[in-house]
Protein backbone atom coordinates (compact mmCIF):
# COMPACT_ATOMS: atom_id res chain seq x y z
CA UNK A 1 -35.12 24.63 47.84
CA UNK A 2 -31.62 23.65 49.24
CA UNK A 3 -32.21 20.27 48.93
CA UNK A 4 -33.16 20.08 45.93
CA UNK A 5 -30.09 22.12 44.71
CA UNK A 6 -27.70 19.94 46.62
CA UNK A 7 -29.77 16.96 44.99
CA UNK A 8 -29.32 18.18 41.52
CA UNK A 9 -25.53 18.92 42.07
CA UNK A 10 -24.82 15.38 42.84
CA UNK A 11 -26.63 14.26 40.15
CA UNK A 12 -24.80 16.14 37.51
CA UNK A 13 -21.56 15.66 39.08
CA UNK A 14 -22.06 11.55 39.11
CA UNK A 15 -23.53 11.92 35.20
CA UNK A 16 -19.96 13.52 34.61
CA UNK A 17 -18.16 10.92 36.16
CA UNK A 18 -19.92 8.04 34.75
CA UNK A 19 -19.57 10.06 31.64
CA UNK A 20 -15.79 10.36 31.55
CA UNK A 21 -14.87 6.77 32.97
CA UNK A 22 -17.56 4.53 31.52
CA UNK A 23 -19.26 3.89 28.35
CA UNK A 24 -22.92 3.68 29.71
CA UNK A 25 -24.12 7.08 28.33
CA UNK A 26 -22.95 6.95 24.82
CA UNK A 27 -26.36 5.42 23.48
CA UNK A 28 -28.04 8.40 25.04
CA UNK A 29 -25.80 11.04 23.63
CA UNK A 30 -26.25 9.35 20.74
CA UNK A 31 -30.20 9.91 20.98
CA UNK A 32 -29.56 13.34 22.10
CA UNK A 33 -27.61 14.31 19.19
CA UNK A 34 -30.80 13.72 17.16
CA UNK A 35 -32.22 16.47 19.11
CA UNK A 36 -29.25 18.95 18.95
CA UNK A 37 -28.87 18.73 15.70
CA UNK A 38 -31.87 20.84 15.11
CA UNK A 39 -30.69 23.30 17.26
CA UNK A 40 -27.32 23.33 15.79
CA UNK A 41 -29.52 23.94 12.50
CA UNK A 42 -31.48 26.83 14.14
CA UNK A 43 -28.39 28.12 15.36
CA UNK A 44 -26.51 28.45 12.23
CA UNK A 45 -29.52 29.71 10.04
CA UNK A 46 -29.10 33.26 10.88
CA UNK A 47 -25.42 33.11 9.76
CA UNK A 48 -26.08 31.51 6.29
CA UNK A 49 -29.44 34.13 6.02
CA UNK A 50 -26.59 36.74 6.25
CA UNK A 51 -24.50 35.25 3.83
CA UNK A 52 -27.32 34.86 1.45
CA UNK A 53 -28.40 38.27 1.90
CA UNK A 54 -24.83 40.15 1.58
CA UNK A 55 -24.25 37.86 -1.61
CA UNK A 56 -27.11 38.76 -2.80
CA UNK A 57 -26.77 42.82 -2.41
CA UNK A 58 -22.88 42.60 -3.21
CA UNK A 59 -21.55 45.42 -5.39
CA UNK A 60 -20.83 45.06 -9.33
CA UNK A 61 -17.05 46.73 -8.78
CA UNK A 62 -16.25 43.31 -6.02
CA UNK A 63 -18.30 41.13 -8.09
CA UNK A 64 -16.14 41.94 -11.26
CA UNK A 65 -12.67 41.91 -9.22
CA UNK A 66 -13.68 38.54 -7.67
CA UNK A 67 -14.32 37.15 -11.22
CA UNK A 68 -10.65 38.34 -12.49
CA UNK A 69 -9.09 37.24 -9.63
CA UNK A 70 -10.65 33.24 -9.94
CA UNK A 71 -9.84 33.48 -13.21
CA UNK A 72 -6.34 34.17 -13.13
CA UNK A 73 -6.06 31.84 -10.39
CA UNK A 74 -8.15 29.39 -12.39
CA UNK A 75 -6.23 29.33 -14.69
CA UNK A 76 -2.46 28.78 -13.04
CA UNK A 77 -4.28 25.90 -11.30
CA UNK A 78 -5.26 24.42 -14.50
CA UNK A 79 -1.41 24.60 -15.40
CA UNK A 80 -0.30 23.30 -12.37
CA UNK A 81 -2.99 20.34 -12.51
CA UNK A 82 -1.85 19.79 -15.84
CA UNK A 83 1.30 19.13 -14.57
CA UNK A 84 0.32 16.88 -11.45
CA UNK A 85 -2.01 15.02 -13.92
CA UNK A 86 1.69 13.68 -16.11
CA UNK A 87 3.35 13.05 -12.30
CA UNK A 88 0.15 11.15 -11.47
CA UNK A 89 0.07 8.99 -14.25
CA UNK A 90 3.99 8.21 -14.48
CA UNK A 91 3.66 7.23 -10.43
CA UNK A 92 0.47 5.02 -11.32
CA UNK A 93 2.87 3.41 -14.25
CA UNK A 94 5.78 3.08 -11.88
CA UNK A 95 3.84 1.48 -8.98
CA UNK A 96 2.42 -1.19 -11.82
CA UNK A 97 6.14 -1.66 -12.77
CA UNK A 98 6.80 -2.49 -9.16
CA UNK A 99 3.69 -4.67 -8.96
CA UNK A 100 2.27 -2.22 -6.44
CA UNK A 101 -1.68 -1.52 -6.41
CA UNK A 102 -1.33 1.44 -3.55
CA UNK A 103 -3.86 4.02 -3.87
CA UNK A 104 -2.70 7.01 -5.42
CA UNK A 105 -5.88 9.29 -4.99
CA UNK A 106 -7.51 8.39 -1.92
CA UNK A 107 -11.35 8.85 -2.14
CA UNK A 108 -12.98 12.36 0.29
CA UNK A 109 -16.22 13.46 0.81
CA UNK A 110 -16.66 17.05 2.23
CA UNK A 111 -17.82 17.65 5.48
CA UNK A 112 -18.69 21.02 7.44
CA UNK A 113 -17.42 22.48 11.00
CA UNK A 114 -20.74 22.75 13.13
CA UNK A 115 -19.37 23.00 16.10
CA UNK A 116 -16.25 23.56 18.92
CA UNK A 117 -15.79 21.72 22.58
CA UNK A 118 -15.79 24.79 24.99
CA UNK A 119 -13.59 23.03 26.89
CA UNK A 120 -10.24 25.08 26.43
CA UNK A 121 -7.88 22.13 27.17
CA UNK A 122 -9.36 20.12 24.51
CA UNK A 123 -9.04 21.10 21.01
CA UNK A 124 -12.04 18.55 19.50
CA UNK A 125 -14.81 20.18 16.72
CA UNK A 126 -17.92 18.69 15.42
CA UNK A 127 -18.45 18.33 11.80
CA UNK A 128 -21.80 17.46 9.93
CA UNK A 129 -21.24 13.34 9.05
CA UNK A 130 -21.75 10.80 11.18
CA UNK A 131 -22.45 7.14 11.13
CA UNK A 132 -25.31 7.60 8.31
CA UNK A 133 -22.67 8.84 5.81
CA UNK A 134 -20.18 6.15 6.31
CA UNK A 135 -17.64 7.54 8.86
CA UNK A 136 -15.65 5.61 10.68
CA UNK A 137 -13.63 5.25 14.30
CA UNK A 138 -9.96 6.58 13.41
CA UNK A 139 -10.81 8.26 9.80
CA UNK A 140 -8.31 10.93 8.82
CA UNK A 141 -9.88 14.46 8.74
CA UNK A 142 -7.73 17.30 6.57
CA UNK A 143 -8.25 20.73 4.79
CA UNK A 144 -6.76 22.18 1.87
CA UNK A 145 -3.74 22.84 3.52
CA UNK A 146 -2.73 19.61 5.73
CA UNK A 147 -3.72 17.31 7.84
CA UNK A 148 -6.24 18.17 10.78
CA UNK A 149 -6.81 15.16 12.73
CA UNK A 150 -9.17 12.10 13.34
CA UNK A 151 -12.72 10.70 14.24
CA UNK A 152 -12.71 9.82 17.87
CA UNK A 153 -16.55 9.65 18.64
CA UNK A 154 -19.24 9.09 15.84
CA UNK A 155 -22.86 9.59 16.33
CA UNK A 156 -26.02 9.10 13.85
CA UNK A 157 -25.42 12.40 11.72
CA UNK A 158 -22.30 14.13 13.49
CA UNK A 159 -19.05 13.14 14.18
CA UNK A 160 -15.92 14.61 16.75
CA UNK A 161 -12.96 15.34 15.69
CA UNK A 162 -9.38 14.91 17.71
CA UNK A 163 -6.92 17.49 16.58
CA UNK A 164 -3.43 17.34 16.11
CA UNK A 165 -3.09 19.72 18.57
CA UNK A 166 -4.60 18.36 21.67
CA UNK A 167 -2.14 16.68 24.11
CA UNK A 168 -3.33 13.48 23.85
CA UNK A 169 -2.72 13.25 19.75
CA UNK A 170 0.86 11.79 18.24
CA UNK A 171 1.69 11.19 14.58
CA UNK A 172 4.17 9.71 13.09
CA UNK A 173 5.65 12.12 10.53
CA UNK A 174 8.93 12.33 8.51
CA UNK A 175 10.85 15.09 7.07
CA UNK A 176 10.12 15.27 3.35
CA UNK A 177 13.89 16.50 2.73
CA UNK A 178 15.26 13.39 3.76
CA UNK A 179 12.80 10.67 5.22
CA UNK A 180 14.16 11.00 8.83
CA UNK A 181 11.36 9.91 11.32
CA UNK A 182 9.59 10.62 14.21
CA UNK A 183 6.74 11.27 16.61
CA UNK A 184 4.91 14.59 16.09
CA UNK A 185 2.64 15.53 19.78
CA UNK A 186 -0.03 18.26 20.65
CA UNK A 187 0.80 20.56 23.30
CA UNK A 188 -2.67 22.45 23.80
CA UNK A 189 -1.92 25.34 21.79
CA UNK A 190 -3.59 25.57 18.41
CA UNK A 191 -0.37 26.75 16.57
CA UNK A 192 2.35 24.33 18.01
CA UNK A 193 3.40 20.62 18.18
CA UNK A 194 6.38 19.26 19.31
CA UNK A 195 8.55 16.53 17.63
CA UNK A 196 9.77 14.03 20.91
CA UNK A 197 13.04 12.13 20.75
CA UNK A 198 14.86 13.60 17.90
CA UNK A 199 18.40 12.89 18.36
CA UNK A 200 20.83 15.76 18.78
CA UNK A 201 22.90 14.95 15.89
CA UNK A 202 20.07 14.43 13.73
CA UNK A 203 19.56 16.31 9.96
CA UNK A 204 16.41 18.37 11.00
CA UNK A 205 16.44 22.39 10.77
CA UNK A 206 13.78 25.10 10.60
CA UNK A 207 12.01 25.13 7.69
CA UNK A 208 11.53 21.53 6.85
CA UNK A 209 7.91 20.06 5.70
CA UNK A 210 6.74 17.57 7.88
CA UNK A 211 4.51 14.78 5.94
CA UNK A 212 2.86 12.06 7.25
CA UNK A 213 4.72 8.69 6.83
CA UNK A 214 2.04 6.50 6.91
CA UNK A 215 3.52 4.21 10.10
CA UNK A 216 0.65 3.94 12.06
CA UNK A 217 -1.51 2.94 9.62
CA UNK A 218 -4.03 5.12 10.45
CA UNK A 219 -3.47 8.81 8.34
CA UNK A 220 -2.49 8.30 5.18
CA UNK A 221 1.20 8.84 3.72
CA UNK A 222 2.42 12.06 2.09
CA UNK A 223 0.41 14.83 3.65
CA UNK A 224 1.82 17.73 4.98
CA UNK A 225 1.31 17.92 9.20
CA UNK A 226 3.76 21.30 10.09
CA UNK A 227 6.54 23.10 9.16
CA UNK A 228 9.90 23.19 11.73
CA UNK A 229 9.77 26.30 13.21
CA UNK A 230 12.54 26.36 15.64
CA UNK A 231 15.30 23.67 16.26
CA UNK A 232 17.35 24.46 19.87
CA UNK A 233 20.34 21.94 20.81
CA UNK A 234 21.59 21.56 23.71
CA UNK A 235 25.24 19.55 24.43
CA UNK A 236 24.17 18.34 27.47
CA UNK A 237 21.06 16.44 26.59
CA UNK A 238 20.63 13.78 24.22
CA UNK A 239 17.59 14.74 22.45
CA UNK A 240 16.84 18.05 20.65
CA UNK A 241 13.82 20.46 21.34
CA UNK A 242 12.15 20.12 17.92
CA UNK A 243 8.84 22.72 17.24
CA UNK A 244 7.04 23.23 14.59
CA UNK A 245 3.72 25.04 13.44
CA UNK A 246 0.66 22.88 11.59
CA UNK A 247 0.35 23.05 8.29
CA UNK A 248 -3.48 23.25 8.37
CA UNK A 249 -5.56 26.13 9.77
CA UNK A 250 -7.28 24.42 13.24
CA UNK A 251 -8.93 27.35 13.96
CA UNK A 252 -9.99 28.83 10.60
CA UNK A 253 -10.77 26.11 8.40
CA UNK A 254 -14.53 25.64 7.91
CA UNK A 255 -14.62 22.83 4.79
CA UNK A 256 -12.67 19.73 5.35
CA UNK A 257 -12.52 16.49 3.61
CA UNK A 258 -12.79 12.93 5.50
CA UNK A 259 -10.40 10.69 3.48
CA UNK A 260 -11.01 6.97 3.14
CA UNK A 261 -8.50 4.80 3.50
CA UNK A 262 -8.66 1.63 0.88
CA UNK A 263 -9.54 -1.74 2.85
CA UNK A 264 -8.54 -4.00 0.07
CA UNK A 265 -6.22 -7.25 0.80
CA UNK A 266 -2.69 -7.21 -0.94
CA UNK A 267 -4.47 -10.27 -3.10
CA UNK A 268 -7.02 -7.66 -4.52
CA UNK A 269 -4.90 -4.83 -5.13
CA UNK A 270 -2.40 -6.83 -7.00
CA UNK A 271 -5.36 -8.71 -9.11
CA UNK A 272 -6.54 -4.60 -9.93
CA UNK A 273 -3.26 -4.27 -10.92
CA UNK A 274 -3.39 -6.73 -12.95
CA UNK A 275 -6.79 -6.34 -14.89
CA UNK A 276 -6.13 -2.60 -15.01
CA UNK A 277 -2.87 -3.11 -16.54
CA UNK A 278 -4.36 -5.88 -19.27
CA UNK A 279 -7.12 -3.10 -19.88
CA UNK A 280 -4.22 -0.49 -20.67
CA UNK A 281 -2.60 -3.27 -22.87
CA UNK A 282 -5.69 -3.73 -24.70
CA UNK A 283 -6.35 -0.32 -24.77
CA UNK A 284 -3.06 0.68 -26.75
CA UNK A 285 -2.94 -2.44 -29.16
CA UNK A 286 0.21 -4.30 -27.12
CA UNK A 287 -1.13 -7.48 -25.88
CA UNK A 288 0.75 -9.64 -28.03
CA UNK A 289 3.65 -8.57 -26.87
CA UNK A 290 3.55 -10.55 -23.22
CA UNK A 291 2.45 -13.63 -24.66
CA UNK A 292 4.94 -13.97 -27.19
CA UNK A 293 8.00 -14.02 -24.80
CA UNK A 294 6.79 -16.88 -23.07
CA UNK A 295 6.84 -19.55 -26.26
CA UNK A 296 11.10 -18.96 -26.83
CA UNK A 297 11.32 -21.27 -23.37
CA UNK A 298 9.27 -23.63 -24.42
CA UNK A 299 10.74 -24.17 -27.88
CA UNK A 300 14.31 -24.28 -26.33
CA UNK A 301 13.18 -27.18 -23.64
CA UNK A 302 12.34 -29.67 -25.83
CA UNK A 303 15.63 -29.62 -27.58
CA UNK A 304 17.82 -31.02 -24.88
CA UNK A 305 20.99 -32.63 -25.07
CA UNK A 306 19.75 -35.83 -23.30
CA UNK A 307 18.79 -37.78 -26.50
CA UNK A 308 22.28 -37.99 -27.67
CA UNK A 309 23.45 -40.43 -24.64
CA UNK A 310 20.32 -42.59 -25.63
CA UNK A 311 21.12 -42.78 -29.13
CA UNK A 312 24.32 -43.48 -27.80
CA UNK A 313 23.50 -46.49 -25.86
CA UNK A 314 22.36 -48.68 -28.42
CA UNK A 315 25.69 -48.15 -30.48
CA UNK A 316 28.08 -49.08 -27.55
CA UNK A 317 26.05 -52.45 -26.93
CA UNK A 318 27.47 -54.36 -30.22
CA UNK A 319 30.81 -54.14 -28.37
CA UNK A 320 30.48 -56.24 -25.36
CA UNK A 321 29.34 -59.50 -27.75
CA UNK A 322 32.14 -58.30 -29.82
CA UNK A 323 35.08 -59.61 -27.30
CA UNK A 324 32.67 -63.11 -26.61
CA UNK A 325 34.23 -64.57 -30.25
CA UNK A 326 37.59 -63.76 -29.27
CA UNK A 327 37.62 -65.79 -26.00
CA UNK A 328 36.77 -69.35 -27.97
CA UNK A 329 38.96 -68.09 -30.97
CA UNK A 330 42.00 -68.65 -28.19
CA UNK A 331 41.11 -72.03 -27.10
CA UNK A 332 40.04 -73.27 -29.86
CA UNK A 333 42.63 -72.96 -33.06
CA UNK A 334 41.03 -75.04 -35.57
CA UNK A 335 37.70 -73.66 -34.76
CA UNK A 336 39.19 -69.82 -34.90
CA UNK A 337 39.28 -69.77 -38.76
CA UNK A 338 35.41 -70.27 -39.06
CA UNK A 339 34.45 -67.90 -36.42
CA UNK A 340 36.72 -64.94 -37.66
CA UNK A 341 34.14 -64.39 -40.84
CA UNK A 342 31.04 -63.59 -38.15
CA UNK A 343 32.80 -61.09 -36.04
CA UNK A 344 30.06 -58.90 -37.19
CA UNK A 345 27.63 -61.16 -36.37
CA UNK A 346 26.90 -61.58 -31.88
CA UNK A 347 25.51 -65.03 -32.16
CA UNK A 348 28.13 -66.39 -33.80
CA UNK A 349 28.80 -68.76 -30.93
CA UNK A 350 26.28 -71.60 -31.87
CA UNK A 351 28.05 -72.01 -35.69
CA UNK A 352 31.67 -72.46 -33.45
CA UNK A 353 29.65 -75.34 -32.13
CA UNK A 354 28.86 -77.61 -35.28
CA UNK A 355 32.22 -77.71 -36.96
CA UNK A 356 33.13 -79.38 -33.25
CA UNK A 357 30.63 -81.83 -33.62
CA UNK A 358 31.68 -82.61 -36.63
CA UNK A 359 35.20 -83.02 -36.92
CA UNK A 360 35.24 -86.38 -35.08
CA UNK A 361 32.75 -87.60 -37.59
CA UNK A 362 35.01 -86.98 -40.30
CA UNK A 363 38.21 -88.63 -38.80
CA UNK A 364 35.93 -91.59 -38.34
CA UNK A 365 35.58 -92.03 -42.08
CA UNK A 366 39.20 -91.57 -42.79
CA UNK A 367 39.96 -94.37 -40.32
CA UNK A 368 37.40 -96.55 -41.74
């Protein structure tokens, strides 16, 4: 009976070790999850029976209050969304200004908590998607308060989540009062993280909203990640002990949303753009307006100043034959009278030529 103790023992302690340094058992956790999922089912149907049955049996008097209470809150929602919904659309109009496609919604699907790692010096939880629904290594995980953390481990129809909290998470966050950045840790404890390497001198005090900047490219930009809780400086250290408390309840939440990043190429988005912001032009009757700054160019161009030099050309030619008469006019005086009547004329240098020729014939007849 000893031996087969000591047997088993080993066993589990080398399927631990193989576990945590190699990647050999992951196809069979994989399989098993297949099988625990059922039990995870059976586990939790005697919590949602109870829930059932309470709803079912709940008193008129908290059924009434409830309904009053969502409504009021309904309704300041509905004003607050109404306002978010103007903000929305003038960022969407802005970013097309800027010839920027980013997302402005990113698109969620809602996932449930199942389950917790026992393991008190790892702050991972196991929600209800896996694989099957689309989840991906590295997908940002958040409730309806912040950011929570990220996939690490996917199987068939679960996934594990990393929180922000563990000691082995960082994030790179920025204060929303004034964009400074830096690196937001886990520390092990559910309600702290630390911000490491934050310059003395630098503009950070309790109370500022940590959001995520969107550096890693991993968790989207703009969430909130924690709140500064306490800022201590110290003159004779460099850096500052920054803390600060998570925005999102890690051990409460129940509901959170997997957010997919968009995977598009800076081509696509900015074709989008373009189509969505021809649909828009279409859509409110102003399409003729960008085509009809692009014909004033055109009919400027063709009306360029280069046609006068041309025109010019020809004009300044009838000078140069103009000096040729003058030349034989000087060495010839009795032929100068005849050529000064075709100055207009270039090729008046052949008629110069007769009355040559015939001037000796004419002095022969006189001598005769």
């Amino acid at each position: 009976m000893g031996v087969r103790l000591l047997v088993l023992v080993v066993l589990s302690v080398a399927l631990m070790v193989v576990d945590a340094r190699f990647a050999l058992l992951k196809p069979v956790r994989s399989q098993m999850s297949l099988v625990l999922m059922q039990t995870y089912w059976i586990t939790d149907l005697p919590q949602r029976l109870y829930q059932g049955v309470a709803s079912q049996f709940g008193s008129r008097t908290e059924l009434v209050a409830e309904n009053e209470k969502l409504k009021t809150e309904n309704l300041l929602l509905q004003g607050r969304m109404q306002k978010l919904a103007a903000l929305t659309e003038q960022n969407v109009r802005l970013r097309e200004l800027l010839n920027s496609s980013a997302l402005v919604n990113e698109k969620v699907e809602v996932a449930e908590l199942i389950g917790m790692d026992p393991n008190p010096f790892t702050h991972r939880i196991i929600i209800n998607k896996g694989e099957r629904d689309g989840v991906v290594l590295g997908q940002p995980v958040l409730d309806a308060r912040g950011l929570m953390g990220q996939v690490v481990e996917l199987m068939p129809y679960t996934s594990r989540v990393l929180l922000l909290t563990d000691t082995t998470h960082s994030i790179p966050v920025q204060v929303n009062r004034n964009g400074l950045r830096a690196i937001a840790s886990g520390t092990g404890n559910p309600e702290r993280l630390e911000l490491r390497h934050v310059a003395d001198t630098a503009d950070i005090k309790e109370g500022d909203l940590l959001v995520s900047s969107g550096l890693g490219q991993r968790f989207p930009a703009g969430y909130p990640v924690a709140t500064v809780k306490e800022v201590i400086h110290d003159s004779g250290q460099p850096f500052a002990i920054v803390r600060a408390v998570p925005t999102a309840a890690l051990n409460r939440s129940r509901y959170l949303l997997l957010v997919f990043s968009d995977n598009r190429t800076p081509e696509e988005r900015a074709n989008d753009a373009a189509q969505a912001q021809e649909a828009e032009d279409k859509k409110n009757g102003t399409t003729p307006v960008v085509p009809a700054t692009v014909p004033k160019p055109a009919a400027v161009t063709p009306v360029t100043p280069a046609a006068t030099p041309a025109a010019a050309a020809p004009v300044a030619t009838p000078v140069k034959p103009a000096t040729h008469p003058v030349k034989p006019a000087a060495t010839k005086p009795p032929a100068s009278t005849p050529t000064a009547t075709p100055t207009a004329k270039p090729p008046a240098a052949a008629p110069t030529a007769r009355p040559a020729a015939t001037a000796p014939a004419t002095t022969r007849q006189r001598e005769e």
